[in-house]
Protein backbone atom coordinates (compact mmCIF):
# COMPACT_ATOMS: atom_id res chain seq x y z
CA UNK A 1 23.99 6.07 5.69
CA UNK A 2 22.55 8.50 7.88
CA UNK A 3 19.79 7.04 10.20
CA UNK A 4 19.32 10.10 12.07
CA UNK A 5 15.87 11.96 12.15
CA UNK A 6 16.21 15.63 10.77
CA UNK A 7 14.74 17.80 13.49
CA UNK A 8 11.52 18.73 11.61
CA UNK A 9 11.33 15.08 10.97
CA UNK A 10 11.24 14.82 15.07
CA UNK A 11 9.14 17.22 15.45
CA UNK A 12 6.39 16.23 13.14
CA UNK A 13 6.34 12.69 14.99
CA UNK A 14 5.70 14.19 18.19
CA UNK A 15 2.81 16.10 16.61
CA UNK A 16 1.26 13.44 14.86
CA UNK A 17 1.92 11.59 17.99
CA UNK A 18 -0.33 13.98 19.95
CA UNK A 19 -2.81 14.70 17.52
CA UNK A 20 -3.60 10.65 17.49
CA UNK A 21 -3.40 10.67 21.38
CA UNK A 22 -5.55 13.76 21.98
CA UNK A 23 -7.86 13.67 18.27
CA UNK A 24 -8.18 10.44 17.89
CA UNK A 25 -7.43 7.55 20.35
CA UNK A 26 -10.23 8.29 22.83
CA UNK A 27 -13.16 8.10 20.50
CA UNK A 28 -11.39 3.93 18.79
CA UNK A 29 -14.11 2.15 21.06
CA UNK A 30 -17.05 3.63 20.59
CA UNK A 31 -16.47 3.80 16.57
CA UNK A 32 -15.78 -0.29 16.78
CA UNK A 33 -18.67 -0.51 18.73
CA UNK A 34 -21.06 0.84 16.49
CA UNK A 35 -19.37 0.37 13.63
CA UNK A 36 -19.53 3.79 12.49
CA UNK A 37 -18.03 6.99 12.64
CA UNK A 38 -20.82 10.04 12.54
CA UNK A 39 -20.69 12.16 10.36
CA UNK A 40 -20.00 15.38 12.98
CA UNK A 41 -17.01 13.40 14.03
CA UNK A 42 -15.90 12.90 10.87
CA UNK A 43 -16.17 16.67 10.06
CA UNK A 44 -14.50 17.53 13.56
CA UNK A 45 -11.44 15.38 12.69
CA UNK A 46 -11.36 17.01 9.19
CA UNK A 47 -11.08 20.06 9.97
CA UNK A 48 -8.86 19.59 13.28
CA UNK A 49 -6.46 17.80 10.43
CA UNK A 50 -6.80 20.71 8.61
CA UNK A 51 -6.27 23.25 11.16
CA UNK A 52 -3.29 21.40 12.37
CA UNK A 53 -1.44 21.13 8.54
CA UNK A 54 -1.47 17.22 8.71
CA UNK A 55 -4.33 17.34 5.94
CA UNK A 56 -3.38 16.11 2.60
CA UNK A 57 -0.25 15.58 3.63
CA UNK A 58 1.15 13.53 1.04
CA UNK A 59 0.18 16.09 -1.95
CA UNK A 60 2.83 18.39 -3.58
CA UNK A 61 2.94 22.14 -1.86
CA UNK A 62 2.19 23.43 -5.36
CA UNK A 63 -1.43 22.46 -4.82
CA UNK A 64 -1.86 23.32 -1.99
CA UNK A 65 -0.63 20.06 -0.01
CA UNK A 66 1.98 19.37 3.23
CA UNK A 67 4.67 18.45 0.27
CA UNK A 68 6.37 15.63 2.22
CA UNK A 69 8.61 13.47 1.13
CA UNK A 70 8.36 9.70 1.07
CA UNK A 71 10.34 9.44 4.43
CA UNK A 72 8.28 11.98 6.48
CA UNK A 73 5.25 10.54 4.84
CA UNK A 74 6.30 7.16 6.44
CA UNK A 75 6.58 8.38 9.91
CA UNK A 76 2.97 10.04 10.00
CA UNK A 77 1.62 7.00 8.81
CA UNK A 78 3.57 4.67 10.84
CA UNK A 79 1.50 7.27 13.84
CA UNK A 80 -1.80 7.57 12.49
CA UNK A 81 -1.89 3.66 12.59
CA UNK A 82 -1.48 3.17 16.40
CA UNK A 83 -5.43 4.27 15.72
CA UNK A 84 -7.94 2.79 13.90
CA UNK A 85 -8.42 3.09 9.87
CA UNK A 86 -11.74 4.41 10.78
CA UNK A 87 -10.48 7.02 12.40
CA UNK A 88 -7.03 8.20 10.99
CA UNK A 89 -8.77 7.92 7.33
CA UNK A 90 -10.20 11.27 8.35
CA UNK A 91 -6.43 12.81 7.90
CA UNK A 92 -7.11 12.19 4.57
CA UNK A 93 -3.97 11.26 2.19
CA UNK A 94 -6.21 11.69 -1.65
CA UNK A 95 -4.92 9.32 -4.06
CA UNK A 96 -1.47 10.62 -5.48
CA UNK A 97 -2.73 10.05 -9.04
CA UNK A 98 -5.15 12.93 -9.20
CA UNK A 99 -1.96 14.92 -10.11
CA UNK A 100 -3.03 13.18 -13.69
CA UNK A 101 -5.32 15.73 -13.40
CA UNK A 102 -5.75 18.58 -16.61
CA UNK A 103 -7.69 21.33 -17.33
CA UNK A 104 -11.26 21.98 -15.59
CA UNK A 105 -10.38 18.82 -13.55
CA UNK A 106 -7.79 20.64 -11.33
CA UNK A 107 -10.35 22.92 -10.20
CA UNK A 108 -13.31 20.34 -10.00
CA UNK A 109 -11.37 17.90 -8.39
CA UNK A 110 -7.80 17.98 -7.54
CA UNK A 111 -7.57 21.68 -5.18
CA UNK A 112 -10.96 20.58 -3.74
CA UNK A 113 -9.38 17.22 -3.07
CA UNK A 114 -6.40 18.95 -1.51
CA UNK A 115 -8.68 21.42 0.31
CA UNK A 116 -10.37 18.79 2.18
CA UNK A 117 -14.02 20.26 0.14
CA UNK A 118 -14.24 16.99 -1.59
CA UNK A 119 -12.77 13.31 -1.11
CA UNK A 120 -11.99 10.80 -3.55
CA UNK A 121 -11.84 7.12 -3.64
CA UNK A 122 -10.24 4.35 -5.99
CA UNK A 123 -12.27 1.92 -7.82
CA UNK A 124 -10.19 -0.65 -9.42
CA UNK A 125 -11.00 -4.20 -7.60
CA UNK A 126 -13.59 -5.80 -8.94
CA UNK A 127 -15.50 -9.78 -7.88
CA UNK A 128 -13.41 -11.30 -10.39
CA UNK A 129 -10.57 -9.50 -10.59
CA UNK A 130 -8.45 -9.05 -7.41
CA UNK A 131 -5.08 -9.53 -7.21
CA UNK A 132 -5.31 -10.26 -11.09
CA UNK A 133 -6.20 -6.47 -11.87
CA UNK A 134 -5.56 -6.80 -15.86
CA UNK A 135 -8.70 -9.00 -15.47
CA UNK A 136 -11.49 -6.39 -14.66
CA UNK A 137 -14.51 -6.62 -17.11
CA UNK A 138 -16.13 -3.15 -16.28
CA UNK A 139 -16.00 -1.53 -19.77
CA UNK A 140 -16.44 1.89 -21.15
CA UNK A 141 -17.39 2.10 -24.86
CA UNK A 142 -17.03 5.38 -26.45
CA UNK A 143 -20.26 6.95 -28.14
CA UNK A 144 -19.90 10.59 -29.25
CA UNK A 145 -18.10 13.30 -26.57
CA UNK A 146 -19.54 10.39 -23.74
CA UNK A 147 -18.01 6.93 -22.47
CA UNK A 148 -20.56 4.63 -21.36
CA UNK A 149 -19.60 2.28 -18.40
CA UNK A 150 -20.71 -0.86 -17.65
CA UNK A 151 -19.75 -2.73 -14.78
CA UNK A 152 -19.13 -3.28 -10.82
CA UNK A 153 -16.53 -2.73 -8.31
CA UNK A 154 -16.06 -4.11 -4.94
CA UNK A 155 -14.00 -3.96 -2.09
CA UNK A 156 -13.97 0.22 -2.36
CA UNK A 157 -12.65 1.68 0.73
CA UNK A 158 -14.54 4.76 1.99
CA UNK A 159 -16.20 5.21 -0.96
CA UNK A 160 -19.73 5.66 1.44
CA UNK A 161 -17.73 8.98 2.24
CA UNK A 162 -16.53 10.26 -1.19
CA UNK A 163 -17.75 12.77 -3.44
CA UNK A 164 -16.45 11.11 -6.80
CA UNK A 165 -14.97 7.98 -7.68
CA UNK A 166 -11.51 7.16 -9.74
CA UNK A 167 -12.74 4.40 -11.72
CA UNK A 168 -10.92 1.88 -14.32
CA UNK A 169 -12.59 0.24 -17.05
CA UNK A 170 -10.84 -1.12 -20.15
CA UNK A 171 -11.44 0.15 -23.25
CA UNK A 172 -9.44 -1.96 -25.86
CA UNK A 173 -7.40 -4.54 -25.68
CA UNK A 174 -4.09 -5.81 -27.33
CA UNK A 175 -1.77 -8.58 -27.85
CA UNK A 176 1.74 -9.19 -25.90
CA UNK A 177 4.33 -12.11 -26.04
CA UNK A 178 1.10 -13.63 -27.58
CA UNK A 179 -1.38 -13.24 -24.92
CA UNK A 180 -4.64 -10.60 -24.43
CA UNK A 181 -4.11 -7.81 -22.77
CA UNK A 182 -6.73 -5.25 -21.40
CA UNK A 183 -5.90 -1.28 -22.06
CA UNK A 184 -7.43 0.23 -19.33
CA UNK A 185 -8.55 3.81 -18.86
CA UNK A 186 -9.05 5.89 -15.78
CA UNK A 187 -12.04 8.11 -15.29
CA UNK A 188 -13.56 10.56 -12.42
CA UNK A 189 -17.05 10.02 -12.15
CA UNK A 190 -19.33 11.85 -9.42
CA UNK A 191 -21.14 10.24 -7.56
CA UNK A 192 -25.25 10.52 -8.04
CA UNK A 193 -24.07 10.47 -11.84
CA UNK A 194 -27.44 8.19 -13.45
CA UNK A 195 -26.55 5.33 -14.24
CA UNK A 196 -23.93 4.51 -10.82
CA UNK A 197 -25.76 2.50 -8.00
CA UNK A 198 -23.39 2.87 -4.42
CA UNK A 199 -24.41 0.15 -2.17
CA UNK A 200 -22.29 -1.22 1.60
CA UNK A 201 -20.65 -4.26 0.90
CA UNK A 202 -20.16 -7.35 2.56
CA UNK A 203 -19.14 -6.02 6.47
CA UNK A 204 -15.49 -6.82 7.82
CA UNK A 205 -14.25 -7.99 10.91
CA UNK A 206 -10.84 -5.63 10.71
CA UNK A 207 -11.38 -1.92 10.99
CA UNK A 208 -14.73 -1.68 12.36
CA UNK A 209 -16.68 1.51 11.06
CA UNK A 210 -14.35 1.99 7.86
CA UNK A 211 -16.29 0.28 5.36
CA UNK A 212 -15.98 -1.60 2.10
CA UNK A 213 -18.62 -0.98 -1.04
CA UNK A 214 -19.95 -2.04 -4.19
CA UNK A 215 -20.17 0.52 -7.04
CA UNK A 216 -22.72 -0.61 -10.03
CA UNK A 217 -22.67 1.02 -13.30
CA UNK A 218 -25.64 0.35 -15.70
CA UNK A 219 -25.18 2.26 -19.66
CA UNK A 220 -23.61 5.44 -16.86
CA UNK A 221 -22.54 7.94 -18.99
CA UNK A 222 -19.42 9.64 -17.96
CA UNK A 223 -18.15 12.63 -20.86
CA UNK A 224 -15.00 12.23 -22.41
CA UNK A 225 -13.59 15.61 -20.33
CA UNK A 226 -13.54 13.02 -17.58
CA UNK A 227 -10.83 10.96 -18.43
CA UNK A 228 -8.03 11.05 -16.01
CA UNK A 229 -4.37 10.63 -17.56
CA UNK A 230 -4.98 9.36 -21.36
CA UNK A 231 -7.13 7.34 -22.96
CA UNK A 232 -5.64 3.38 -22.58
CA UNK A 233 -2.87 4.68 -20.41
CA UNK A 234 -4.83 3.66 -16.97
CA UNK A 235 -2.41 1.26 -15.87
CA UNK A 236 0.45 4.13 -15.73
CA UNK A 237 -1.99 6.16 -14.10
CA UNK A 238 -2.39 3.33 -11.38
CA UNK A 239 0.65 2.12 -10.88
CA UNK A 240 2.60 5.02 -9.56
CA UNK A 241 0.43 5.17 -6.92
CA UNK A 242 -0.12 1.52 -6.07
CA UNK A 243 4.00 0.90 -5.68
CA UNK A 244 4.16 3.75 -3.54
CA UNK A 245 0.98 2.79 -1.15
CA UNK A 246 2.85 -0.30 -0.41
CA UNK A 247 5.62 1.07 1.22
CA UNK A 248 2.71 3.21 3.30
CA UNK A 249 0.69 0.20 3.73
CA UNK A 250 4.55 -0.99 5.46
CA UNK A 251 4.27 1.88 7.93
CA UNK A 252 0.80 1.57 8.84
CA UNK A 253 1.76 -1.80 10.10
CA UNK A 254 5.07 -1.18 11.71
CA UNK A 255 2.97 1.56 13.48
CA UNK A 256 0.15 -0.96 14.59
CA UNK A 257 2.60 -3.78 15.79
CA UNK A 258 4.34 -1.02 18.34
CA UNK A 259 1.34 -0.30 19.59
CA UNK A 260 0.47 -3.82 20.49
CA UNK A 261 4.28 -4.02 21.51
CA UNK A 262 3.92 -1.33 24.26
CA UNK A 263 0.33 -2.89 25.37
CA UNK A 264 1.98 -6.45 26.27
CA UNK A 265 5.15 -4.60 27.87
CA UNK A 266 2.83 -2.78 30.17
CA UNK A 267 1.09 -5.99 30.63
CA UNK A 268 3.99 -8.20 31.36
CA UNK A 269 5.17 -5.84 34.19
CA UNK A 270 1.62 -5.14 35.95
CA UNK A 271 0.45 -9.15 35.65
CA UNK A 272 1.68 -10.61 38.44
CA UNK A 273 1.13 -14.89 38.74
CA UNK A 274 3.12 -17.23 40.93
CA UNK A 275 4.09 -14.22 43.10
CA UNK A 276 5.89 -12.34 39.83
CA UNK A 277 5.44 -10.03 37.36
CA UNK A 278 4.72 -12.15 34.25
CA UNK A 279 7.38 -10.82 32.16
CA UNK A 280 10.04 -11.98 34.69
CA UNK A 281 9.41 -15.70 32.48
CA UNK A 282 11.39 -16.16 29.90
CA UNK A 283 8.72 -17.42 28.27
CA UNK A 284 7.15 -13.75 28.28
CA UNK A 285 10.21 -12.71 28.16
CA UNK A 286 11.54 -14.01 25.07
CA UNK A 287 7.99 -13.32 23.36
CA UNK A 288 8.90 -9.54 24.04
CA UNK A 289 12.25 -9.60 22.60
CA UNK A 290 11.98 -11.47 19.63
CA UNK A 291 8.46 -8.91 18.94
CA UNK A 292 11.06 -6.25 19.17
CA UNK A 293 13.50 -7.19 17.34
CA UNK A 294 10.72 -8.00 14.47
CA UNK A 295 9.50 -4.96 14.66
CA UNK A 296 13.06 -2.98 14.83
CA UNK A 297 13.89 -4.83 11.35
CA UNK A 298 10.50 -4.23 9.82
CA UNK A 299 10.95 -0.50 10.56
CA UNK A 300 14.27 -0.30 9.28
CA UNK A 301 13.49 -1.63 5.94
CA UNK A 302 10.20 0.61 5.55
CA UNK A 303 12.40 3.54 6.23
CA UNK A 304 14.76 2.50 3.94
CA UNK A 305 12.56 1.79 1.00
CA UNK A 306 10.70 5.13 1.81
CA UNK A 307 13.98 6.71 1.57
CA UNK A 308 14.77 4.75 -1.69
CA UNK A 309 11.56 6.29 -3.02
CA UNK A 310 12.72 9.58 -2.24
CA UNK A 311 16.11 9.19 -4.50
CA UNK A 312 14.18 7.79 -7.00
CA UNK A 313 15.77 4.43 -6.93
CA UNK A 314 13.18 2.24 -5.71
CA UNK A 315 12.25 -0.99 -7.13
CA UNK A 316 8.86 -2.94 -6.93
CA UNK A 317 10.35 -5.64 -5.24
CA UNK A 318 11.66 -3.75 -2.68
CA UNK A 319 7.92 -1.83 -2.48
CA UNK A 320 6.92 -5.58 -1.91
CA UNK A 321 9.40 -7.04 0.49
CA UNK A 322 8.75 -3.68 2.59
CA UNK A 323 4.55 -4.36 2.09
CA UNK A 324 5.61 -8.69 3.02
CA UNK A 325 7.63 -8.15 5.56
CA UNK A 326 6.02 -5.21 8.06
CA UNK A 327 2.47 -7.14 7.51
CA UNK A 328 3.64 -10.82 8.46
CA UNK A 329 5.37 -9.27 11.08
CA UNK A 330 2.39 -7.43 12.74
CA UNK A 331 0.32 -10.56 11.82
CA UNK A 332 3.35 -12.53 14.62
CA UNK A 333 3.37 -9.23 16.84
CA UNK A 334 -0.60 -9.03 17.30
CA UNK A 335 -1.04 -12.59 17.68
CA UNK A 336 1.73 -12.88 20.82
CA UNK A 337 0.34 -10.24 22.53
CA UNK A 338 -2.88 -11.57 22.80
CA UNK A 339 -1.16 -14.82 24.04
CA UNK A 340 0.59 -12.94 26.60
CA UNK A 341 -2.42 -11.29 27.34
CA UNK A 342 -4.60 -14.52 28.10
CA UNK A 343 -7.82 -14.73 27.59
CA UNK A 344 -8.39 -10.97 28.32
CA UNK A 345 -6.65 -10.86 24.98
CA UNK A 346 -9.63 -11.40 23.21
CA UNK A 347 -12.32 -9.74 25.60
CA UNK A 348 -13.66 -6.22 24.10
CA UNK A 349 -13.23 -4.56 26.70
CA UNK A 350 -9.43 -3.64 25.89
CA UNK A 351 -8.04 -2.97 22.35
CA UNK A 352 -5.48 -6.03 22.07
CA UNK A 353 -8.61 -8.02 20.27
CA UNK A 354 -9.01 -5.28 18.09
CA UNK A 355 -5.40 -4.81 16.99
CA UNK A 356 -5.20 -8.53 15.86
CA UNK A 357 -8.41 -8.30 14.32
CA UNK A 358 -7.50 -5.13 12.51
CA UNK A 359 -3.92 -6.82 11.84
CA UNK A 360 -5.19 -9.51 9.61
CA UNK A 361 -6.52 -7.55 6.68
CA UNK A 362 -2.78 -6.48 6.72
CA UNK A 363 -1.63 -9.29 4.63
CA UNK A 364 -4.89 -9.15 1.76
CA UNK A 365 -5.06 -5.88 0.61
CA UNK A 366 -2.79 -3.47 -1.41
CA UNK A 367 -1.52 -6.83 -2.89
CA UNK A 368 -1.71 -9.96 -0.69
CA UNK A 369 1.80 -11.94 0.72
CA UNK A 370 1.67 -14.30 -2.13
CA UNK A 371 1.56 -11.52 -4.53
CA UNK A 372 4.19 -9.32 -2.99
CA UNK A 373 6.50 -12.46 -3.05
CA UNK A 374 5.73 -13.30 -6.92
CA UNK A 375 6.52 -9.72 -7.78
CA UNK A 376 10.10 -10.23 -5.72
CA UNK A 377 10.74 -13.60 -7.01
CA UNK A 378 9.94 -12.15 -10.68
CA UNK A 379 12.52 -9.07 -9.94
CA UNK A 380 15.31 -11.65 -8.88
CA UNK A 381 14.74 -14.14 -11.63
CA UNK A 382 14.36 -11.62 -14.21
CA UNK A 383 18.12 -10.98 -15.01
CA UNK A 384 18.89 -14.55 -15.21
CA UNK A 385 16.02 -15.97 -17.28
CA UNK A 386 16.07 -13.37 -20.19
């Protein structure tokens, strides 16, 4: 196998590189400080995305998007995460399933998407019905050319910022190996439609200023024209685009633990106690090395499975020991660098804290550790148990 960067591949990563460091990086405190980014600085980073072609850069050229593949997609992420999610969510990557998109809705919502005119968010997690997704309750009964929803949503990233919302709501239900299933649906409802309440959820200690919300939906009336995909085919819809934000999710943390990587390198040589650099201990020492070699083999196998993507050959067990694997390991890497650090590792007034804060959320979302590893085990087992 060839491990060898293409140069456009090179050159992209220095780019992104320099857009985080210039763009980016210098504005991290003052965003966790007030947890919030403004909306002028939200608009500046748009548009300087834009400007620069790293906007929407995950969507096919056809409409209008930087039409990378899975690999190159993996490098910009694993450099828009040496910043914070409230920042680099401003490069905005819209939700791959919008291609599902027909008719009217390309122009209403996928080019404006693309265009960086409107932004999107995904509404599938729900209070009861987390990791267990086939056990949402919001429903949408059909009456006439209309689906009326019923329901809430929580945990939906950004969704203070976005225009419309990708919702799921089941609307039958069937029987398999003899147990109830939902059939889900997918729908793009605007926001200010009657009927859909947007309220700031419950605040978070990771990612300061890139918030979580509720999304209530009393008799809202959403028209049939709406639906995204087909009617009961939500989960197809979904999936595509939840195996493949796994292996991005894998990036984003290979990215983060580097960046705390370089911080306690930097720190090991300019701490000096007992008359030495710190990192002359093999106690540092051996800190540093095994974080590097964690990280090394965490990087390897995100590559890898982004490449596997790319030939079409990927498997959601490898999606999930990428997602396991790059998480727990920037859960060890954060961790050990604010040991090295001391206790100015957890003093504000640096951004180690605020890496290991941002580092635990790592291992909960897009399918926590204990999911990844069921849908592994259940890949393994499956050829021998049939």
């Amino acid at each position: 196998m060839d491990f060898k960067l293409t140069q456009e591949q090179e050159m992209l990563v220095e780019a992104v590189k320099a857009f985080v460091e210039k763009e980016l990086l210098p504005h991290e405190e003052e965003v966790d400080r007030a947890d919030a980014v403004s909306p002028e600085l939200a608009a500046q980073i748009r548009g300087k995305a834009i400007a620069a072609g790293f906007y929407a850069f995950n969507m096919p050229e056809e409409v209008g998007g930087g039409g990378l593949d899975y690999l190159s997609q993996a490098l910009v992420e694993r450099e828009l995460s040496k910043v914070s999610w409230a920042l680099h969510v401003f490069v905005a990557r819209p939700s791959k399933i919008l291609m599902a998109c027909k008719g009217e809705q390309i122009q209403d919502y996928l080019l404006p998407v693309v265009q960086g005119e409107k932004i999107d968010c995904f509404a599938l997690t729900e209070p009861g019905a987390g990791s267990d997704a086939n056990s949402i309750k919001t429903r949408a009964v059909r009456d006439g050319d209309d689906f009326v929803l019923n329901g809430a949503k929580h945990f939906i990233s950004h969704a203070g910022h976005a225009d419309f919302a990708i919702v799921f709501a089941v609307t039958d239900s069937y029987e398999r190996n003899g147990k109830k299933r939902n059939a889900v649906t997918a729908f793009l409802v605007d926001k200010g439609t009657p009927g859909m309440t947007v309220r700031r959820g419950p605040r978070c200690v990771s990612n300061k200023g890139y918030h979580t919300y509720e999304i209530f939906f009393d008799d809202c009336r959403v028209p049939a024209s709406k639906v995204l995909g087909e009617v009961d085919k939500g989960w197809e819809v979904a999936n595509a685009w939840l195996t493949a934000g796994r292996v991005m999710v894998a990036a984003n943390c290979v990215g983060q633990a580097q960046r705390a990587l370089d911080l306690a390198l930097q720190w090991s040589a300019d701490r000096k106690q007992f008359g030495q650099a710190i990192g002359s201990y093999q106690g540092i020492s051996f800190k540093l090395a095994d974080m590097a070699t964690q990280i090394r083999a965490a990087e390897l196998m995100t590559l890898h499975t982004a490449w596997k993507m790319d030939q079409g050959s990927m498997t959601d067990g490898e999606a999930g020991m990428a997602k396991l694997f790059a998480s727990e390991v920037l859960g060890k890497v954060a961790d050990e660098t604010v040991q090295i650090f001391g206790g100015m590792g957890l003093m504000d007034e640096g951004p180690v804290e605020r890496i290991w804060r941002n580092a635990r959320i790592e291992r909960i979302w897009e399918g926590t550790s204990e999911i990844q590893r069921h849908i592994i085990s259940r890949e393994l087992l499956r050829p021998l148990l049939r």
